[in-house]
Protein backbone atom coordinates (compact mmCIF):
# COMPACT_ATOMS: atom_id res chain seq x y z
CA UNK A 1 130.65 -48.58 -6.44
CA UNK A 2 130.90 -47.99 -10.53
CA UNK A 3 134.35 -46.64 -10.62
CA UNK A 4 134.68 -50.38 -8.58
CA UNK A 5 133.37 -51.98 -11.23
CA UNK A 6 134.73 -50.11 -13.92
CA UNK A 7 137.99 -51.07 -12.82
CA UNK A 8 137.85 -54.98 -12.60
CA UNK A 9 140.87 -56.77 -12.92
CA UNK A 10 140.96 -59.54 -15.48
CA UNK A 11 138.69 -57.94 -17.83
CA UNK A 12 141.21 -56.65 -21.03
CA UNK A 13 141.32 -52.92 -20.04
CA UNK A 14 145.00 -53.00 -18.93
CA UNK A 15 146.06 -54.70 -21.83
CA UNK A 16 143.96 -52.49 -23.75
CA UNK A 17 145.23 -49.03 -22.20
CA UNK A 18 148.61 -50.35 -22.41
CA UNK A 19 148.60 -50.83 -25.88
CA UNK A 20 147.19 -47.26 -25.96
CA UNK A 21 150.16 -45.78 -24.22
CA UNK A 22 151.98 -47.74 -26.23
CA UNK A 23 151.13 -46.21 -29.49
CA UNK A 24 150.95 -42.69 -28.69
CA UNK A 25 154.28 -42.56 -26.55
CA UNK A 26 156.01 -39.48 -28.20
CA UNK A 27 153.10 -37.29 -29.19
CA UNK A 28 152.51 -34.29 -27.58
CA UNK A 29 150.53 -34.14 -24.18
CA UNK A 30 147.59 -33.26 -24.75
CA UNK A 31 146.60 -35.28 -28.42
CA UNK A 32 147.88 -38.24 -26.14
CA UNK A 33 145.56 -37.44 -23.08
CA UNK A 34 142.51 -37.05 -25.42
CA UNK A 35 143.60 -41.01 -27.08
CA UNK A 36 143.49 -42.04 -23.99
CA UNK A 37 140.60 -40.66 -22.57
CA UNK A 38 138.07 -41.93 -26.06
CA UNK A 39 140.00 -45.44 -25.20
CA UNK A 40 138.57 -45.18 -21.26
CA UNK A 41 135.35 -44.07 -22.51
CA UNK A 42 134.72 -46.47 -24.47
CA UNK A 43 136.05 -49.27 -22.09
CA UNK A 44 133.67 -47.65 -19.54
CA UNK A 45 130.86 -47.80 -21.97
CA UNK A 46 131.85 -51.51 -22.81
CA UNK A 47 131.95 -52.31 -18.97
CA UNK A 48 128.71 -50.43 -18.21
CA UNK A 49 126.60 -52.65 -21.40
CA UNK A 50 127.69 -55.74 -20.26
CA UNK A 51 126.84 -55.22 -16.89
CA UNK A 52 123.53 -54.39 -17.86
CA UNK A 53 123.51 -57.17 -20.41
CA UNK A 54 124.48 -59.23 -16.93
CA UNK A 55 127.30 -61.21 -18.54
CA UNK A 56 130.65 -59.52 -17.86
CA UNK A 57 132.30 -62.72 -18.79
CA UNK A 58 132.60 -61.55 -22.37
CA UNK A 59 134.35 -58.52 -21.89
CA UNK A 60 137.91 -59.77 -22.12
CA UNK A 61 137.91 -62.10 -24.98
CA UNK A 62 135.78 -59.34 -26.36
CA UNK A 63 138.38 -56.61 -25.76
CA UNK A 64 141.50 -59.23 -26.39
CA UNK A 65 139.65 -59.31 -30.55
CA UNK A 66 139.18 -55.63 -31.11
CA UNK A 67 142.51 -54.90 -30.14
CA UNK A 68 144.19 -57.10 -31.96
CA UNK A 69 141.73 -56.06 -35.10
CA UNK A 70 141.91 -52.42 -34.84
CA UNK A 71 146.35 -52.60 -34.50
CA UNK A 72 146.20 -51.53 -37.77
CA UNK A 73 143.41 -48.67 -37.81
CA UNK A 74 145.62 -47.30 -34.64
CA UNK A 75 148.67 -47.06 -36.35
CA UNK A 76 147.48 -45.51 -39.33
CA UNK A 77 145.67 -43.36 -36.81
CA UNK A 78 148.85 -42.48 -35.10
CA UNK A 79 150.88 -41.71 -38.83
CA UNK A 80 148.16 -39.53 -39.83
């Protein structure tokens, strides 16, 4: 039932894994998997909170603002 949940439709995450894949197409395999894997922890973790907070509603307006704030922390992140 959680990985259900986890994976909601509607909520941000694709956008926000696609802009993920996105940014670290061309490094090597496994610096890419790792990204990836903080970015679906931490989606996870957002998912889990407001589901416990009972309001879900949030999460993609919520998810839509940090990545559009942190484009510029990932692409310094991805020229370091």
């Amino acid at each position: 039932m959680t990985s259900r949940l986890l994976g909601r439709r509607g909520d941000g995450s694709a956008a926000v894994r696609g802009w993920v894949g996105f940014y670290t197409l061309g490094l090597p395999r496994p610096m890419r998997a790792r990204r990836q894997a903080e970015v679906a922890g931490d989606l996870a973790d957002e998912t889990l909170d407001a589901i416990r907070h009972g309001d879900r509603s949030i999460l993609f307006r919520q998810r839509l603002v940090r990545l559009l704030a942190g484009i510029p922390a990932d692409l310094a992140w991805r020229l370091v």
